[in-house]
Every structure is written in C-alpha cells, then in structure tokens.
N, C-alpha and C. Protein backbone atom coordinates (compact mmCIF):
# COMPACT_ATOMS: atom_id res chain seq x y z
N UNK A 1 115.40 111.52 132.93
CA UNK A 1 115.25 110.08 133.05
C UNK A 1 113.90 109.62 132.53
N UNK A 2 112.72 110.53 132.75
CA UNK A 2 111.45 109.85 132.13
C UNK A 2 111.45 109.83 130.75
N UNK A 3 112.20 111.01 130.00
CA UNK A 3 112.10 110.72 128.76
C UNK A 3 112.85 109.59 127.81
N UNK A 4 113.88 109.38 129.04
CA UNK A 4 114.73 107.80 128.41
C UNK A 4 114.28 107.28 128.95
N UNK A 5 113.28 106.68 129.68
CA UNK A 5 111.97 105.49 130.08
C UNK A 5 110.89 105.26 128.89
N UNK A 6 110.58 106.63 128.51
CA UNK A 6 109.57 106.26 127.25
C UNK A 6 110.28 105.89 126.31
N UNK A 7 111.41 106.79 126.11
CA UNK A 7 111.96 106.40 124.62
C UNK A 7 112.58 104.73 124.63
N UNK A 8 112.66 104.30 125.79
CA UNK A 8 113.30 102.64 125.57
C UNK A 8 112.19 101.84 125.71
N UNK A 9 111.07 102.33 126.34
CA UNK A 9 109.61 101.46 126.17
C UNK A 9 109.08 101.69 124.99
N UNK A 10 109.37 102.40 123.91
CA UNK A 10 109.12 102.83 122.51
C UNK A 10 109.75 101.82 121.19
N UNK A 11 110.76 102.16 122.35
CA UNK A 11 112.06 101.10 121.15
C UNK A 11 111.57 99.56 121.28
N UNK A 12 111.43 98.96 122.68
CA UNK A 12 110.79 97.64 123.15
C UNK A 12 109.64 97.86 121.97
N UNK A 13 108.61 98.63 121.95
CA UNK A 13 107.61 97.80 121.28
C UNK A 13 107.51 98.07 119.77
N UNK A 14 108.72 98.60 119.63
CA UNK A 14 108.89 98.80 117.69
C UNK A 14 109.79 97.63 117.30
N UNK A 15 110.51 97.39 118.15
CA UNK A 15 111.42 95.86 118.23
C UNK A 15 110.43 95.13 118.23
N UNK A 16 109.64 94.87 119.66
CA UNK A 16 108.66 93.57 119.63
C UNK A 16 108.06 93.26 118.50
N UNK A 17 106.92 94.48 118.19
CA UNK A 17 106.12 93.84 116.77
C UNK A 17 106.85 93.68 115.85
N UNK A 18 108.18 94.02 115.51
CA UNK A 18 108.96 94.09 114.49
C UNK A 18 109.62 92.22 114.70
N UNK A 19 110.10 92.10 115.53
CA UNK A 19 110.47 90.52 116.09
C UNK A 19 109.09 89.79 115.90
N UNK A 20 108.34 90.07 116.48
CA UNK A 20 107.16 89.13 116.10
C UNK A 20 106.57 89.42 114.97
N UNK A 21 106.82 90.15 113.68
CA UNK A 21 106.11 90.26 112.54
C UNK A 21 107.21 88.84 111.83
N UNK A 22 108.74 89.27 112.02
CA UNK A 22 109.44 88.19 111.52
C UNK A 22 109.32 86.83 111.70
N UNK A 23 109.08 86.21 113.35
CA UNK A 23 109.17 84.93 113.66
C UNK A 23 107.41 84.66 113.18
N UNK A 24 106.58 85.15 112.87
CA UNK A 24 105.22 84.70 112.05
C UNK A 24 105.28 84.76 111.14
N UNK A 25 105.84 85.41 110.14
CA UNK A 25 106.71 85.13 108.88
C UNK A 25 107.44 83.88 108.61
N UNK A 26 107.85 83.69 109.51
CA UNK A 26 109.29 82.28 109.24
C UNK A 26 108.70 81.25 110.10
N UNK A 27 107.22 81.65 110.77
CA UNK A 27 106.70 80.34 110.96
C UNK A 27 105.54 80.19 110.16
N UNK A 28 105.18 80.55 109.52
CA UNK A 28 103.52 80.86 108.81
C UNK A 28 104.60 80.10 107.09
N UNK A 29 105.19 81.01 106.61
CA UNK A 29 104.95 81.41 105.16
C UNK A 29 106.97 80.59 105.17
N UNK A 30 107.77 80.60 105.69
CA UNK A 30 109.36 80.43 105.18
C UNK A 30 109.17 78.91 105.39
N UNK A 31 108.75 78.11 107.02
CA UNK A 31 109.34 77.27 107.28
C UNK A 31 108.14 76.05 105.95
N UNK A 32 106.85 76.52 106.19
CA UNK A 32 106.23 75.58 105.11
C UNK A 32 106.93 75.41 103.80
N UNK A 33 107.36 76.76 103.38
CA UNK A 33 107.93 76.23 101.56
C UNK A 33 109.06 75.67 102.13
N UNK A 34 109.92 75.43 102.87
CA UNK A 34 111.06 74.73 102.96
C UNK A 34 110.54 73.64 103.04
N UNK A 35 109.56 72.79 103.83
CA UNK A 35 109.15 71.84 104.02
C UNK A 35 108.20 70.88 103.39
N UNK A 36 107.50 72.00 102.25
CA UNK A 36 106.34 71.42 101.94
C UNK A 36 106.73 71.39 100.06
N UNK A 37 107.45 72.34 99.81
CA UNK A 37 107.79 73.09 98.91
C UNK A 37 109.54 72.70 98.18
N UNK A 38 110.30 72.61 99.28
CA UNK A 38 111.66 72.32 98.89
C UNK A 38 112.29 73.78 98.32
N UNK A 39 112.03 74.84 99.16
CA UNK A 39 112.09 76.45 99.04
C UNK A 39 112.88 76.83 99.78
N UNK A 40 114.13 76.40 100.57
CA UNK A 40 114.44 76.89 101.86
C UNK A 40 115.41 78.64 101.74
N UNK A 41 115.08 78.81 100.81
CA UNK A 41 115.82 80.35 100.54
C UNK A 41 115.06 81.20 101.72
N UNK A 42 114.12 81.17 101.88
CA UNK A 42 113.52 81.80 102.84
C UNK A 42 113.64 81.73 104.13
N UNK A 43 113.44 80.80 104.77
CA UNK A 43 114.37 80.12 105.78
C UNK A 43 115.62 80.88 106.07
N UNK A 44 116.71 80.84 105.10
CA UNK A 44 117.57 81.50 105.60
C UNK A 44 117.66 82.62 105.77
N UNK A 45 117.42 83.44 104.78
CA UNK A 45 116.94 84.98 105.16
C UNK A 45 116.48 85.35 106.30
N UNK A 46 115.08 84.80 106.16
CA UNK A 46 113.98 85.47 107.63
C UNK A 46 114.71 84.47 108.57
N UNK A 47 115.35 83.58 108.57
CA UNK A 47 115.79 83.10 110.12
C UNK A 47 117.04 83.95 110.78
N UNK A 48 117.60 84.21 109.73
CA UNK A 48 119.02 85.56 109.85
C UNK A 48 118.53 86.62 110.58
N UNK A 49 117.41 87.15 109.87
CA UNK A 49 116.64 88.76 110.51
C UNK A 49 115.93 88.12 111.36
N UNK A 50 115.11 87.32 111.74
CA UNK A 50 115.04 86.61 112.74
C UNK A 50 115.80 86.75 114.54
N UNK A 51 116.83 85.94 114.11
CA UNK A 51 117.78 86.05 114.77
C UNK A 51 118.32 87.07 115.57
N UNK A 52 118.77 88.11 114.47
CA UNK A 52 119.17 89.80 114.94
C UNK A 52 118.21 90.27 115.77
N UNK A 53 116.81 90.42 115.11
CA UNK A 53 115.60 90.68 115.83
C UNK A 53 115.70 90.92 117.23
N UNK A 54 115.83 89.11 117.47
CA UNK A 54 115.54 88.72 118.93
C UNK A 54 116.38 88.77 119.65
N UNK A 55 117.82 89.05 119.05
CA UNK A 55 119.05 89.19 119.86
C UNK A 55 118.67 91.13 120.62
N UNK A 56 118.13 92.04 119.41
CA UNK A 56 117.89 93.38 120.10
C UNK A 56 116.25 93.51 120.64
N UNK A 57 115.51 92.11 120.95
CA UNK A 57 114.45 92.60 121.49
C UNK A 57 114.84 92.37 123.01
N UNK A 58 115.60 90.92 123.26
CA UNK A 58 116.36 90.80 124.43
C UNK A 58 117.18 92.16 125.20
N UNK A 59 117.77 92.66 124.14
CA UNK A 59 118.95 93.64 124.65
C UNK A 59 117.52 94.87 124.84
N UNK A 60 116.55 94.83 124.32
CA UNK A 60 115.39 95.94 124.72
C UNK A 60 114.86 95.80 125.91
N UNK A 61 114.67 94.66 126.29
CA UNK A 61 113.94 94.15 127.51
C UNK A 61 114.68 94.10 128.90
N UNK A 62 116.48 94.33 129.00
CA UNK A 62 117.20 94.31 129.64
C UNK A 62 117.21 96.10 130.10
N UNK A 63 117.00 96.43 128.86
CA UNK A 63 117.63 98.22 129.06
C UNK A 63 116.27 98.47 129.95
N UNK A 64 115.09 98.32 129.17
CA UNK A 64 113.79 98.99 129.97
C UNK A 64 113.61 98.24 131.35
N UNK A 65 114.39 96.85 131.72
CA UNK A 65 114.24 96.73 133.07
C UNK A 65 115.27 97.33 134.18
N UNK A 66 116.13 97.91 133.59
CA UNK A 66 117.38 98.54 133.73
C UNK A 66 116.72 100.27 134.70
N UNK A 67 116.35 101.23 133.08
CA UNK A 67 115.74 101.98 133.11
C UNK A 67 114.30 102.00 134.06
N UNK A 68 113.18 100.93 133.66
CA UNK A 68 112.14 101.20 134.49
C UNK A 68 111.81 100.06 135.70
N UNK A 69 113.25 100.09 136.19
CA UNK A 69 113.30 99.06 137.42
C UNK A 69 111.81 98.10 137.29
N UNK A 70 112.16 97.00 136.05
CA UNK A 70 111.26 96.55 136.66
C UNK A 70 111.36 95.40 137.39
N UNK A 71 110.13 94.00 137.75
CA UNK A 71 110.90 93.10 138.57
C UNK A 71 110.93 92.12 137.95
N UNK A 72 111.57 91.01 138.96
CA UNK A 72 111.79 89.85 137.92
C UNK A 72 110.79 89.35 137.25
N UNK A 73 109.83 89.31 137.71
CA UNK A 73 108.24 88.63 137.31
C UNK A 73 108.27 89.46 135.91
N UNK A 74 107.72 90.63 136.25
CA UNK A 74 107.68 91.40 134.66
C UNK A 74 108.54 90.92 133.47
N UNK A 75 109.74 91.18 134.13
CA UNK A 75 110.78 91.42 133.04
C UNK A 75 111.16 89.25 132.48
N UNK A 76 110.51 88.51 132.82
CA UNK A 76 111.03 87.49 132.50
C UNK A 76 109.41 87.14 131.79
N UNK A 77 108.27 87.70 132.03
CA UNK A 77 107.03 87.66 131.15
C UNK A 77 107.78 88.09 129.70
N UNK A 78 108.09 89.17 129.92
CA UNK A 78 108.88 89.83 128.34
C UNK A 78 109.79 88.84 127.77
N UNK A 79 110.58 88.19 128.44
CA UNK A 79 111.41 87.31 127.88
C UNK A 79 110.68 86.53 127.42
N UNK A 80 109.82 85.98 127.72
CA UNK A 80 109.22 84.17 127.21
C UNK A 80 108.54 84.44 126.29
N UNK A 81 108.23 85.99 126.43
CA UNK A 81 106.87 86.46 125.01
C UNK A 81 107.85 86.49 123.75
N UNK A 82 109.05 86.19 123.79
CA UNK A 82 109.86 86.45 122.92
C UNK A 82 109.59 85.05 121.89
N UNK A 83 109.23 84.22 122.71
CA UNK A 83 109.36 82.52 123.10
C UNK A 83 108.19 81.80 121.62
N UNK A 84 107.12 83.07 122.31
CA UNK A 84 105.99 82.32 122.10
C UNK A 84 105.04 83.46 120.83
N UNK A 85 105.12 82.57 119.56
CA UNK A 85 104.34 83.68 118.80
C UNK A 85 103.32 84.44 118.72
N UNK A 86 102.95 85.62 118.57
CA UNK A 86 102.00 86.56 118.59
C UNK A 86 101.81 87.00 119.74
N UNK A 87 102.62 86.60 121.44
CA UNK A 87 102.87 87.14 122.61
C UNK A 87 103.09 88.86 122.30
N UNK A 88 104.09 89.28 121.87
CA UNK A 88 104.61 90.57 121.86
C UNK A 88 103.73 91.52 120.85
N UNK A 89 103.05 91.10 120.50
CA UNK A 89 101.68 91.68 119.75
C UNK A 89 100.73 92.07 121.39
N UNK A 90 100.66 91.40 121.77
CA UNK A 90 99.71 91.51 123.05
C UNK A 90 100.04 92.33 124.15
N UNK A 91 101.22 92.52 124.47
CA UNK A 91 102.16 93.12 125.44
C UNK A 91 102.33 94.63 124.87
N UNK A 92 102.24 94.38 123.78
CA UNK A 92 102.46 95.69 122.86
C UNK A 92 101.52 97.02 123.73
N UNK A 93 100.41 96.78 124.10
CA UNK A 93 99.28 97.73 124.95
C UNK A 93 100.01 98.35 125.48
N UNK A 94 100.29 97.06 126.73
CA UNK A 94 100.52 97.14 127.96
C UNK A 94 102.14 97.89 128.22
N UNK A 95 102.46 98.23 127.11
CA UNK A 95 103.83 99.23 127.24
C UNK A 95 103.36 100.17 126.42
N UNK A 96 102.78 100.65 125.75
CA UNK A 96 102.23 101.41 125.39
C UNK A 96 101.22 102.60 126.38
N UNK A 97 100.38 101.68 126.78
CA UNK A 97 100.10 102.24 128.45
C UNK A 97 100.83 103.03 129.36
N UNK A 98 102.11 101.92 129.53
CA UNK A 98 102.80 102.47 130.24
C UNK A 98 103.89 103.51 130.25
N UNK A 99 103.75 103.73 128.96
CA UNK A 99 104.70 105.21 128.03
C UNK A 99 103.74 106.26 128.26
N UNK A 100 102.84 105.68 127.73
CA UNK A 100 101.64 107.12 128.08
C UNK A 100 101.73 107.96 129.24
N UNK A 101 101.74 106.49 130.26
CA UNK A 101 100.79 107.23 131.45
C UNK A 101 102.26 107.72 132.09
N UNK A 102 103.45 107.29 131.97
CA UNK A 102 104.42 108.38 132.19
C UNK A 102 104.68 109.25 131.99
N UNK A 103 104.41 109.75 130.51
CA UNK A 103 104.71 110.84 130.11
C UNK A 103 104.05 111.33 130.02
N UNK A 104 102.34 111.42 130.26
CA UNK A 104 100.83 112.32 130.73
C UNK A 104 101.21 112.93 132.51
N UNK A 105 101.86 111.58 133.37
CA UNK A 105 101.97 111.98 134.27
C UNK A 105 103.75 112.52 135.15
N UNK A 106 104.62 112.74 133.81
CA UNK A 106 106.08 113.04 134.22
C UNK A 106 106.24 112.51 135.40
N UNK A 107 106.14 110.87 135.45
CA UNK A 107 106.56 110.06 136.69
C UNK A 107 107.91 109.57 136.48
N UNK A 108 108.67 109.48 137.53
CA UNK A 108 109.53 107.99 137.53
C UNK A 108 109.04 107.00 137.00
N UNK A 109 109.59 105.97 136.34
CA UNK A 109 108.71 104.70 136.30
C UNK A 109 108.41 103.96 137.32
N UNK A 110 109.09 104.17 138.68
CA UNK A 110 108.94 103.54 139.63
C UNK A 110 108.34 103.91 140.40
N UNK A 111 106.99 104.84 139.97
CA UNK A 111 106.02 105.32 141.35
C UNK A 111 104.97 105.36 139.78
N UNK A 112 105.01 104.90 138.98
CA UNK A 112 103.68 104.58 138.40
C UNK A 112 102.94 103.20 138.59
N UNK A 113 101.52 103.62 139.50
CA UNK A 113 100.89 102.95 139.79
C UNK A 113 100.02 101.54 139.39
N UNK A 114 99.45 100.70 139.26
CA UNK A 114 99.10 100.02 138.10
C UNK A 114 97.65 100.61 137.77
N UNK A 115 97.11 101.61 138.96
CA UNK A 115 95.99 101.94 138.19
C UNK A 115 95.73 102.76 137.00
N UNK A 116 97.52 103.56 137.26
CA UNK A 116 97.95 104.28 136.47
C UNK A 116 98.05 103.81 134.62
N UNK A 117 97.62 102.40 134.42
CA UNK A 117 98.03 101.45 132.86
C UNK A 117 97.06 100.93 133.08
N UNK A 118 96.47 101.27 131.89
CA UNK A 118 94.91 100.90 131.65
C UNK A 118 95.47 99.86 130.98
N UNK A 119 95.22 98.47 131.36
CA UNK A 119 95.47 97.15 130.43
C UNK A 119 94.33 96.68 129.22
C-alpha cells in the first residue's frame, strides 16, 4: 500500500505541473492572440489539452485522497489549486515531501506526521 501512496502522489504532481504548465499557456500566450491577435487556433488546442488535463488532475486528487486518507480540508485545497493559476506549482513541495517522507519512513500515509513534511 505505501508504494501505491507514493506512486499516486507522483502521478498528482506530474499531472499538476503538467495541468498548470497548460492553463498558463492558454492564459499567458493562447487566450491573448485570440483576443488581441484574431489567432484563436490556439485556444482550441491548449483549451482541449487543457481540459483532459484537469479532468485527470481531479481524478488524481480523488485517488490520493482515496489512497492517503486524506481530509476534507486537504483534499478540497487540491481542488481549488486546480482553480487558481500557478497554485499546483506550489503544492508541488508539499507532495513531494510527502512521498519522500513515506517512503524514507515505510509509513502508512495515515500515521505520517506533519513534522514528518518539511513544507
């Protein structure tokens, strides 16, 4: 079970930055040439991969609260970071941390401590 705790807190944050490299993409560089430009080819593309993205960063954030029991508080921070750009860049640590210090310390996820995730 710990090693399918890291490996879905792995997947969460290769999804996340991967979701948030797209939606700063399609807010930075797609939605201006559509708007400023009369470019919207881009737009559709990156809003497509976009889309998919965030449909499997959701379905990431369900499994690892699934897997590393977490609680509602946590697991609905993850949701809104979905929300809000360059959030899941930031969070990125803080599961990163928490892969570590599981698998340095072959815990459950549910008896790792918070002193245990160096934020």
């Amino acid at each position: 079970m710990t090693n399918v705790t890291v490996k879905a807190l792995n997947q969460l944050r290769v999804v996340g930055i991967t979701e948030g490299i797209s939606y700063v993409f399609l807010l930075v560089i797609a939605m201006p040439l559509k708007y400023m430009f009369d470019y919207p080819i881009l737009v559709k593309y990156t809003g497509w991969a976009h889309g998919i993205l965030f449909v499997l960063y959701i379905a990431a954030v369900f499994k690892v609260t699934f897997l590393a029991k977490w609680s509602f508080a946590r697991t609905f921070k993850y949701l809104v970071a979905s929300l809000i750009p360059l959030a899941t860049f930031f969070l990125d640590k803080e599961l990163k941390n928490e892969a570590d210090s599981i698998a340095k310390n072959n815990l459950s996820p549910n008896t790792v401590s918070l002193e245990d995730i160096k934020v």
